[in-house]
N, C-alpha and C. Protein backbone atom coordinates (compact mmCIF):
# COMPACT_ATOMS: atom_id res chain seq x y z
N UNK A 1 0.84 -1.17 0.00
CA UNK A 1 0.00 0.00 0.00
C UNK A 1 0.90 1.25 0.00
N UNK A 2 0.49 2.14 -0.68
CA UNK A 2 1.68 3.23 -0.74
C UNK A 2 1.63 4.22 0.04
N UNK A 3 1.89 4.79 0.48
CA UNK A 3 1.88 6.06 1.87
C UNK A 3 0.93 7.31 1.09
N UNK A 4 0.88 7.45 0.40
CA UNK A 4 -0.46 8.23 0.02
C UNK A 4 -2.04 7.56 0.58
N UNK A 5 -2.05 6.28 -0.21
CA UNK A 5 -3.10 5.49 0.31
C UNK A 5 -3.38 4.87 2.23
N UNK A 6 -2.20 5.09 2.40
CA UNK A 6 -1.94 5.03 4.00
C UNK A 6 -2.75 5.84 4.53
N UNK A 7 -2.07 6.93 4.22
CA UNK A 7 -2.65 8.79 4.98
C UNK A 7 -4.00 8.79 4.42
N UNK A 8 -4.32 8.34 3.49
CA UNK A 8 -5.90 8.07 3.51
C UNK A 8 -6.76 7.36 4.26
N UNK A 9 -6.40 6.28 4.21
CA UNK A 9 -6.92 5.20 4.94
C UNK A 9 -6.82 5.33 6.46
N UNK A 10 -5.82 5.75 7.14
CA UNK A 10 -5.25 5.84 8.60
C UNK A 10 -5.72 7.02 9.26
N UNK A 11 -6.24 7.02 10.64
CA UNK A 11 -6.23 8.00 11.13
C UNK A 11 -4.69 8.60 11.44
N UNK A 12 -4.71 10.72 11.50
CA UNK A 12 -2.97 11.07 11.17
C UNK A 12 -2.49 9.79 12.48
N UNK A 13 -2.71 9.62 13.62
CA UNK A 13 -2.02 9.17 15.09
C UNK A 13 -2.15 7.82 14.41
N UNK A 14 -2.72 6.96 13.76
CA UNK A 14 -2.63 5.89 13.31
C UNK A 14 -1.20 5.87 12.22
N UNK A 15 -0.84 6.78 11.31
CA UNK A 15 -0.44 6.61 10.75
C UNK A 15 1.08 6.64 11.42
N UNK A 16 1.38 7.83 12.32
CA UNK A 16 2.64 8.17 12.73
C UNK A 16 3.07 7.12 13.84
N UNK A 17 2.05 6.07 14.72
CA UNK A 17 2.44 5.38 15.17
C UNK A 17 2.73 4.49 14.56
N UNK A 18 2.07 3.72 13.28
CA UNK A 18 2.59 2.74 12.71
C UNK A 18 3.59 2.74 11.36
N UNK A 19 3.35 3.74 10.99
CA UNK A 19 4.89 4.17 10.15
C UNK A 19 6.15 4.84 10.87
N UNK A 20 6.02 6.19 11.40
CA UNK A 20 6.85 6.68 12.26
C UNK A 20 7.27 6.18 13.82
N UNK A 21 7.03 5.55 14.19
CA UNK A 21 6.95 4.79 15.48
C UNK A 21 6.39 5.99 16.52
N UNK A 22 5.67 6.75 16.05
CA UNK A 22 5.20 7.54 17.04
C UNK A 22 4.13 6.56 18.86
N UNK A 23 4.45 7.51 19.68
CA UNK A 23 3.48 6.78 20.77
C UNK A 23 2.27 7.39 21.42
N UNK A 24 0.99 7.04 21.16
CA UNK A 24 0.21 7.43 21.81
C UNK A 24 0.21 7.95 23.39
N UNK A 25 -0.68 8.95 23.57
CA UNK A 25 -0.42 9.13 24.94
C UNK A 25 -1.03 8.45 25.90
N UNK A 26 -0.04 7.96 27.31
CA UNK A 26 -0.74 7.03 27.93
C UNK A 26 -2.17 7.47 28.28
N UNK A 27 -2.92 6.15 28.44
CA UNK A 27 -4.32 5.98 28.91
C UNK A 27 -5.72 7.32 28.13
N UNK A 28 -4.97 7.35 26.52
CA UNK A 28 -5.61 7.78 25.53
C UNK A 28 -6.31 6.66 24.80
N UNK A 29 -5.78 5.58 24.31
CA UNK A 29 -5.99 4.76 23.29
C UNK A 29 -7.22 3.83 23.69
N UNK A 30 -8.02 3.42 22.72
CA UNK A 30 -9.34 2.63 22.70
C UNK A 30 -9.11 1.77 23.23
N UNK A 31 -8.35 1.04 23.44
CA UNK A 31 -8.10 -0.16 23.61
C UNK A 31 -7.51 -0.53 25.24
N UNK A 32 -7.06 0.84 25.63
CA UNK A 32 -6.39 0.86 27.26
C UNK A 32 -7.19 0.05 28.47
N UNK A 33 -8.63 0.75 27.80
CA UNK A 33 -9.66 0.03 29.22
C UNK A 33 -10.61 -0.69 28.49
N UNK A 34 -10.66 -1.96 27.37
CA UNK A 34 -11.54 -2.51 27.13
C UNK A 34 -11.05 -3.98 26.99
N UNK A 35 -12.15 -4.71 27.15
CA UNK A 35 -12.07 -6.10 27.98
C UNK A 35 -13.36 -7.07 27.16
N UNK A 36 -13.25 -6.99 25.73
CA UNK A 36 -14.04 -7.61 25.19
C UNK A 36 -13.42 -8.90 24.52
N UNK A 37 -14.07 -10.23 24.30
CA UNK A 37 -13.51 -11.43 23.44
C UNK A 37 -13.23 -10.96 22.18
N UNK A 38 -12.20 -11.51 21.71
CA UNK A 38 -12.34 -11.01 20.31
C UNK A 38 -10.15 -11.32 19.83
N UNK A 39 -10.38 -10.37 18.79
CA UNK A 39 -8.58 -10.62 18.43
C UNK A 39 -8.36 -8.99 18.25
N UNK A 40 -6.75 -8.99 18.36
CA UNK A 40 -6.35 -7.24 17.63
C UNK A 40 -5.48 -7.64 16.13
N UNK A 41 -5.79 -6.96 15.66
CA UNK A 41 -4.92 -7.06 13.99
C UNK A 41 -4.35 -6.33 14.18
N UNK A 42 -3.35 -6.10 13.02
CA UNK A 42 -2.48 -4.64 12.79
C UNK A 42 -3.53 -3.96 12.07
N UNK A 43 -3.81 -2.72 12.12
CA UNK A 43 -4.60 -1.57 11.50
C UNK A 43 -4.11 -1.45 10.28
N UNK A 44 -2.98 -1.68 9.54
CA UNK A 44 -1.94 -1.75 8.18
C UNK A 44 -2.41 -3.14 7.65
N UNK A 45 -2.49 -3.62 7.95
CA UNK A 45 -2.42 -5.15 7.21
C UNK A 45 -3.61 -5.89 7.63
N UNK A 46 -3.94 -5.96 8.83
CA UNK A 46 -5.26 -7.31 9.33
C UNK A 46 -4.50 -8.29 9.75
N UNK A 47 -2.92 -8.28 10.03
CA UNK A 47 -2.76 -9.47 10.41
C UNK A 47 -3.05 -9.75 11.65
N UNK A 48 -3.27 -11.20 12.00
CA UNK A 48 -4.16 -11.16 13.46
C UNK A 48 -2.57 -11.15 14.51
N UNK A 49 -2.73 -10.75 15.50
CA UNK A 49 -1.71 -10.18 16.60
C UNK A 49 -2.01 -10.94 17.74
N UNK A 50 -3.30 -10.24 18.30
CA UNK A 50 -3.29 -10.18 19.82
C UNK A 50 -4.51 -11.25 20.16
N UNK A 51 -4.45 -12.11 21.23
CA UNK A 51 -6.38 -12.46 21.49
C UNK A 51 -6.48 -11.49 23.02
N UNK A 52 -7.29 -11.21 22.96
CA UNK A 52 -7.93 -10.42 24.32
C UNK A 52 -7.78 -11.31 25.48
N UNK A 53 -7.79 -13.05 25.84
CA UNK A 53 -7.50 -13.96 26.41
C UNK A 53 -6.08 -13.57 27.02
N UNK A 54 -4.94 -12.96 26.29
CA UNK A 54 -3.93 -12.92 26.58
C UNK A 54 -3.71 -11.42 26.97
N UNK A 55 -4.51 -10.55 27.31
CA UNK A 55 -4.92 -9.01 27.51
C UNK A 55 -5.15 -8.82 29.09
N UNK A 56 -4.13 -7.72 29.84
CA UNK A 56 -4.24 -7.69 31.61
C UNK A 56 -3.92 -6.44 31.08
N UNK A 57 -4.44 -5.88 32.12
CA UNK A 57 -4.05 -4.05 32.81
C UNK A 57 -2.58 -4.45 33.75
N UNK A 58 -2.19 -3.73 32.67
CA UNK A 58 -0.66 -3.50 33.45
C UNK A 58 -0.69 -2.49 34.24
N UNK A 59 -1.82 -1.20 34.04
CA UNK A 59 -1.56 0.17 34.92
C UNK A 59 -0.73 0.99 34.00
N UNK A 60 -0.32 0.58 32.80
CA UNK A 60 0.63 1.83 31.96
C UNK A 60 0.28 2.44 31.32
N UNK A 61 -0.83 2.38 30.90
CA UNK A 61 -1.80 3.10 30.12
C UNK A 61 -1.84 2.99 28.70
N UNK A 62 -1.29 1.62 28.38
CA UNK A 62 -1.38 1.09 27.34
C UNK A 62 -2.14 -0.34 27.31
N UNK A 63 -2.63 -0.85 26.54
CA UNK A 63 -3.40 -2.43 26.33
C UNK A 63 -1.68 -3.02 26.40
N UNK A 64 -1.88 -4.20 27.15
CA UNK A 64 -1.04 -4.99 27.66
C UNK A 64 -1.29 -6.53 27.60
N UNK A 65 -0.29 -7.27 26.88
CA UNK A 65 -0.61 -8.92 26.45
C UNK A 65 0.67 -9.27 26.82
N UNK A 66 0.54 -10.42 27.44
CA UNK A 66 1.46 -12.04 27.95
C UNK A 66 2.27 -12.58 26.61
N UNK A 67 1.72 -12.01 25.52
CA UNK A 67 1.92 -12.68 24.41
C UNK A 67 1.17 -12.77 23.24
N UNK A 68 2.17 -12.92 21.66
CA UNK A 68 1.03 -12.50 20.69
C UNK A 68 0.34 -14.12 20.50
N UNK A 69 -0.32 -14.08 19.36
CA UNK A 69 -1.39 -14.99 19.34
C UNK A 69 -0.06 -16.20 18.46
N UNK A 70 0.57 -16.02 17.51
CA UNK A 70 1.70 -16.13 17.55
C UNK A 70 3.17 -16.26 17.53
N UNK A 71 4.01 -16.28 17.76
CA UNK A 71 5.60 -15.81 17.79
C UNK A 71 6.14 -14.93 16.54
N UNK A 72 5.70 -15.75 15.50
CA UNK A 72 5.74 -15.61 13.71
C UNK A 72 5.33 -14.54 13.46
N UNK A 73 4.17 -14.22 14.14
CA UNK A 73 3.48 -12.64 13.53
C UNK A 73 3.84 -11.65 14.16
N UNK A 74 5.43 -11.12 14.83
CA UNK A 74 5.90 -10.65 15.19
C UNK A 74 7.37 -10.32 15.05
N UNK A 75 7.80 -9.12 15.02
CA UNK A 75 9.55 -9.26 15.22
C UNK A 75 9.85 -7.91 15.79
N UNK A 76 11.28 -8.39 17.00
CA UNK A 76 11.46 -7.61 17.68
C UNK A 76 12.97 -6.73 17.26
N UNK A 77 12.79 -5.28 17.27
CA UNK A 77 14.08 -4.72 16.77
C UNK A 77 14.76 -3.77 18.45
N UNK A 78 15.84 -3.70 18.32
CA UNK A 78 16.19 -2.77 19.74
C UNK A 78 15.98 -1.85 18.70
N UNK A 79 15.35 -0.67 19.78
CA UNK A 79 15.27 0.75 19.99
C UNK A 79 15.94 1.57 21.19
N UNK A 80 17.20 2.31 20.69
CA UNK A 80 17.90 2.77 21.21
C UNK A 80 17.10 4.61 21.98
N UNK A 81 15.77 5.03 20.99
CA UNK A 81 15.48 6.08 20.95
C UNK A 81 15.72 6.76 22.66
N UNK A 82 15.36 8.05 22.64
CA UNK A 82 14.92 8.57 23.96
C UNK A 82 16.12 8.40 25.12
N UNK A 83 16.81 8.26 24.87
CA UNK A 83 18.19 7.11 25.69
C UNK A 83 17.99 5.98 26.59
N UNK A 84 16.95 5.20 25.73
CA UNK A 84 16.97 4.13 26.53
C UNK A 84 17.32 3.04 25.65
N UNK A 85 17.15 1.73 25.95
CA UNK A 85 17.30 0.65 25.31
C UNK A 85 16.15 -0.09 25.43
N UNK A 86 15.44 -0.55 24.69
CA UNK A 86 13.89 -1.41 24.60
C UNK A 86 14.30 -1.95 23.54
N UNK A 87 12.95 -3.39 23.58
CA UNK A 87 12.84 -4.11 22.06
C UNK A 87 11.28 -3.21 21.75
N UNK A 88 11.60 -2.68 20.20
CA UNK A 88 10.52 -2.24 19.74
C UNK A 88 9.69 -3.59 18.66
N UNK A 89 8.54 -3.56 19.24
CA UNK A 89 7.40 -4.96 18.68
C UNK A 89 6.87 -4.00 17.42
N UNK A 90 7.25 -5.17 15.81
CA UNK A 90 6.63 -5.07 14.68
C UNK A 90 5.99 -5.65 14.15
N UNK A 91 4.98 -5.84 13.78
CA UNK A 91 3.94 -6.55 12.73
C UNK A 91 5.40 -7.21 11.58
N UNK A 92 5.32 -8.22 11.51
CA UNK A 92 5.74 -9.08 10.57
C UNK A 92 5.88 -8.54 9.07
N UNK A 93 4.52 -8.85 8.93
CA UNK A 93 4.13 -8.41 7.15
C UNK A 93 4.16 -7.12 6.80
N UNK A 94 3.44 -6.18 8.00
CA UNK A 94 3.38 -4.83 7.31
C UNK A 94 4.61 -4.08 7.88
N UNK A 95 5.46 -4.79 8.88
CA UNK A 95 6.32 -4.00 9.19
C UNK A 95 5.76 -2.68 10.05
N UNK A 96 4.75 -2.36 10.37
CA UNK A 96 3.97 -1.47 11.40
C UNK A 96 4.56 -1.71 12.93
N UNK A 97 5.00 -0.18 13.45
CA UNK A 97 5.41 -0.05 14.68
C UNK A 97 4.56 -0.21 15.43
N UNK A 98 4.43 -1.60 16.61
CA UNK A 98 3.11 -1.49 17.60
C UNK A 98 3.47 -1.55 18.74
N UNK A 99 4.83 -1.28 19.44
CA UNK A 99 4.88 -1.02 20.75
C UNK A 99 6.34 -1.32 21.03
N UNK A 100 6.21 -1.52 22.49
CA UNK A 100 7.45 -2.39 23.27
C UNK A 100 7.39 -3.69 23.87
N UNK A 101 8.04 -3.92 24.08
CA UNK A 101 8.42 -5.58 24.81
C UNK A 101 9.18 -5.68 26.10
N UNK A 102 8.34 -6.15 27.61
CA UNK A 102 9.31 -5.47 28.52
C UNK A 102 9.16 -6.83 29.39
N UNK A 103 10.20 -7.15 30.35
CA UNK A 103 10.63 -8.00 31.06
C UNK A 103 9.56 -8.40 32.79
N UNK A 104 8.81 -7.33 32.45
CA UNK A 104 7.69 -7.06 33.75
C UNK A 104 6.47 -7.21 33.61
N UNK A 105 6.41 -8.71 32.87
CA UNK A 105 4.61 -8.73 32.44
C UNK A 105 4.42 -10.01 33.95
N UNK A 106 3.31 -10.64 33.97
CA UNK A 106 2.96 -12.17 34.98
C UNK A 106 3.68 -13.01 34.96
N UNK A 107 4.61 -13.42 35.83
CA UNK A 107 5.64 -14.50 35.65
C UNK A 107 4.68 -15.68 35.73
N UNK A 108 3.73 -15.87 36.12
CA UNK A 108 2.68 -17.05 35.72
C UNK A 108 2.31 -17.48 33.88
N UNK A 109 2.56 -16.05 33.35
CA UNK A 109 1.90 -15.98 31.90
C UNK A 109 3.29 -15.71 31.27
N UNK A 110 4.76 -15.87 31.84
CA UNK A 110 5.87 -16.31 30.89
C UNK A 110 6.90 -14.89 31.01
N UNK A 111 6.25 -13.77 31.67
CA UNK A 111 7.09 -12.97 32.11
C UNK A 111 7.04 -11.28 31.04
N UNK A 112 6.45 -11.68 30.28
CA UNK A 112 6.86 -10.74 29.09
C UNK A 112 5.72 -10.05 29.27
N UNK A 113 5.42 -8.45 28.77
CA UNK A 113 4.88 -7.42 28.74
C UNK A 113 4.60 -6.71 27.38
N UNK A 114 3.64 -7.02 26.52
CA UNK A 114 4.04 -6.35 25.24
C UNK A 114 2.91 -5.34 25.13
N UNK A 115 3.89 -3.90 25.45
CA UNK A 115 3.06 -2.71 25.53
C UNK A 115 2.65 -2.09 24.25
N UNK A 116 1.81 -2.07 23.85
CA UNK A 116 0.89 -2.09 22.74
C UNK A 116 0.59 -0.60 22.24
N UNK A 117 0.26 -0.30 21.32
CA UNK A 117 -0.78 1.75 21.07
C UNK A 117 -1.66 0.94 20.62
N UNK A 118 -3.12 1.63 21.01
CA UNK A 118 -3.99 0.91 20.47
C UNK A 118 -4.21 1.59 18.85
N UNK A 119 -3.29 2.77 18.55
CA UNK A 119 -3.79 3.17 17.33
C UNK A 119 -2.94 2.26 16.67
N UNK A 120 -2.25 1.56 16.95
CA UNK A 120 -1.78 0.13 16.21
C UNK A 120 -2.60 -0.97 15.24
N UNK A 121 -3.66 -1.10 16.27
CA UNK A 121 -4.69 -2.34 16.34
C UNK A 121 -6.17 -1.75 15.68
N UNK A 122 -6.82 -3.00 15.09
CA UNK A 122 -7.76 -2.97 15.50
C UNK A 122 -8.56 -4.14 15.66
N UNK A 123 -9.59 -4.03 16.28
CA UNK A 123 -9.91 -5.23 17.54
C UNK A 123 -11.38 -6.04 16.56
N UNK A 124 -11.22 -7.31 16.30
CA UNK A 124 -12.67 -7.92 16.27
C UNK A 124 -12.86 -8.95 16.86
N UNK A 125 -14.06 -8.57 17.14
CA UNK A 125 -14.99 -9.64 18.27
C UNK A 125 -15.36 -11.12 18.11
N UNK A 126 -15.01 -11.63 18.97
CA UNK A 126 -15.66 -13.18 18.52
C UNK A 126 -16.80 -13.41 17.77
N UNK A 127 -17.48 -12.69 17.75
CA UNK A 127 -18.84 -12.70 16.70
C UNK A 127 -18.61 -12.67 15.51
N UNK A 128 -17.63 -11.42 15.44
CA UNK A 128 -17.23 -11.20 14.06
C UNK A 128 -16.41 -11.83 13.04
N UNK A 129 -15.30 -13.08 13.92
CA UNK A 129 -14.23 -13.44 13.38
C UNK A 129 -14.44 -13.42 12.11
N UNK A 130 -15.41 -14.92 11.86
CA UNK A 130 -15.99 -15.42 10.86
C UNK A 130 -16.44 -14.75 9.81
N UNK A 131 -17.07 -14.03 9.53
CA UNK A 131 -17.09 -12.79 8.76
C UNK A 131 -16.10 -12.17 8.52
N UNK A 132 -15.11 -11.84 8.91
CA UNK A 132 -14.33 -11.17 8.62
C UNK A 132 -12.84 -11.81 8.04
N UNK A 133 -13.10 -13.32 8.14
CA UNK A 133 -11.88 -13.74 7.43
C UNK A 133 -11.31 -14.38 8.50
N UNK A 134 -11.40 -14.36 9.91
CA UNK A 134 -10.65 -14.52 11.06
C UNK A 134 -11.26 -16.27 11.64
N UNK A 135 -12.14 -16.97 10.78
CA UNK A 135 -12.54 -18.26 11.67
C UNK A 135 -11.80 -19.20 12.18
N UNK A 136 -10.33 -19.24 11.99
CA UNK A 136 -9.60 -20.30 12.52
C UNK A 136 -9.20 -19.36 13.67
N UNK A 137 -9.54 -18.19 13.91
CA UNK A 137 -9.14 -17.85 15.43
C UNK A 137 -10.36 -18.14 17.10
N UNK A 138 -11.23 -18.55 16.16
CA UNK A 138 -12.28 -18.81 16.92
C UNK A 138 -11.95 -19.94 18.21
N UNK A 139 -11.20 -20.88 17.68
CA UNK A 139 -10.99 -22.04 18.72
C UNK A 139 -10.33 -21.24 19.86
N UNK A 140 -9.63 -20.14 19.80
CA UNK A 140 -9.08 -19.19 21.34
C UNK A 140 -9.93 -19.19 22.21
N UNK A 141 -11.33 -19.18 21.64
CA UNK A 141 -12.73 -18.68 22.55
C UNK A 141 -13.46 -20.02 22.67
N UNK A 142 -13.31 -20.73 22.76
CA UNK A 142 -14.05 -22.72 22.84
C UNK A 142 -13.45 -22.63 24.69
């Protein structure tokens, strides 16, 4: 898709977070306080990411997962920005910036923290999978 058609398609904060690695501001994003069944895609592509199953309030003011749905549909790059050191989390296919990766998630759920923008995502509901192309994600919710 070409960055003309992007900036069309994307809201601007959609676009600068997932092209520019821009970050939403905490406990702005749709997705911070909602707690519905369903999956998150990348907003760029549809690839499926997240299940809500794997979704806790960390308190950071970002949507927060144990883990993506899985390993493959992900890759992690260091980000040196800001003077820190983090792994910055990318969508695979579209290459879309969707967060960080941090060492302080549920050591019950494997330890990991993957802090999310929700202008990254967007979210469909178990109702919807099926319709939408998503029915082999349905067995998450059985």
């Amino acid at each position: 898709m070409s960055e003309k058609d992007l900036k069309h398609r994307l809201s601007k904060e959609a676009y600068e977070v997932t092209q520019h690695a821009a970050t939403e501001a905490p406990f702005s994003g749709q997705y911070d306080d909602f707690y519905e069944d369903g999956i998150y895609v990348d907003i760029v592509s549809g690839e499926p990411l997240f299940s809500s199953r794997d979704k806790y309030d960390a308190g950071c003011g970002w949507p927060s997962f144990t883990k993506p749905i899985d390993k493959e549909v992900i890759k992690s790059e260091t980000d040196t920005s800001f003077g820190m050191v983090r792994d910055e989390v990318r969508s695979k296919n579209a290459n879309s910036h969707l967060g960080h990766v941090f060492d302080d998630g549920p050591t019950e759920a494997g330890g990991k923290r993957f802090c999310i923008n929700s202008a990254a995502l967007r979210f469909v509901p178990v109702s919807d999978l099926a319709d939408e192309g998503y029915k082999a994600y349905q067995k998450l919710f059985e």
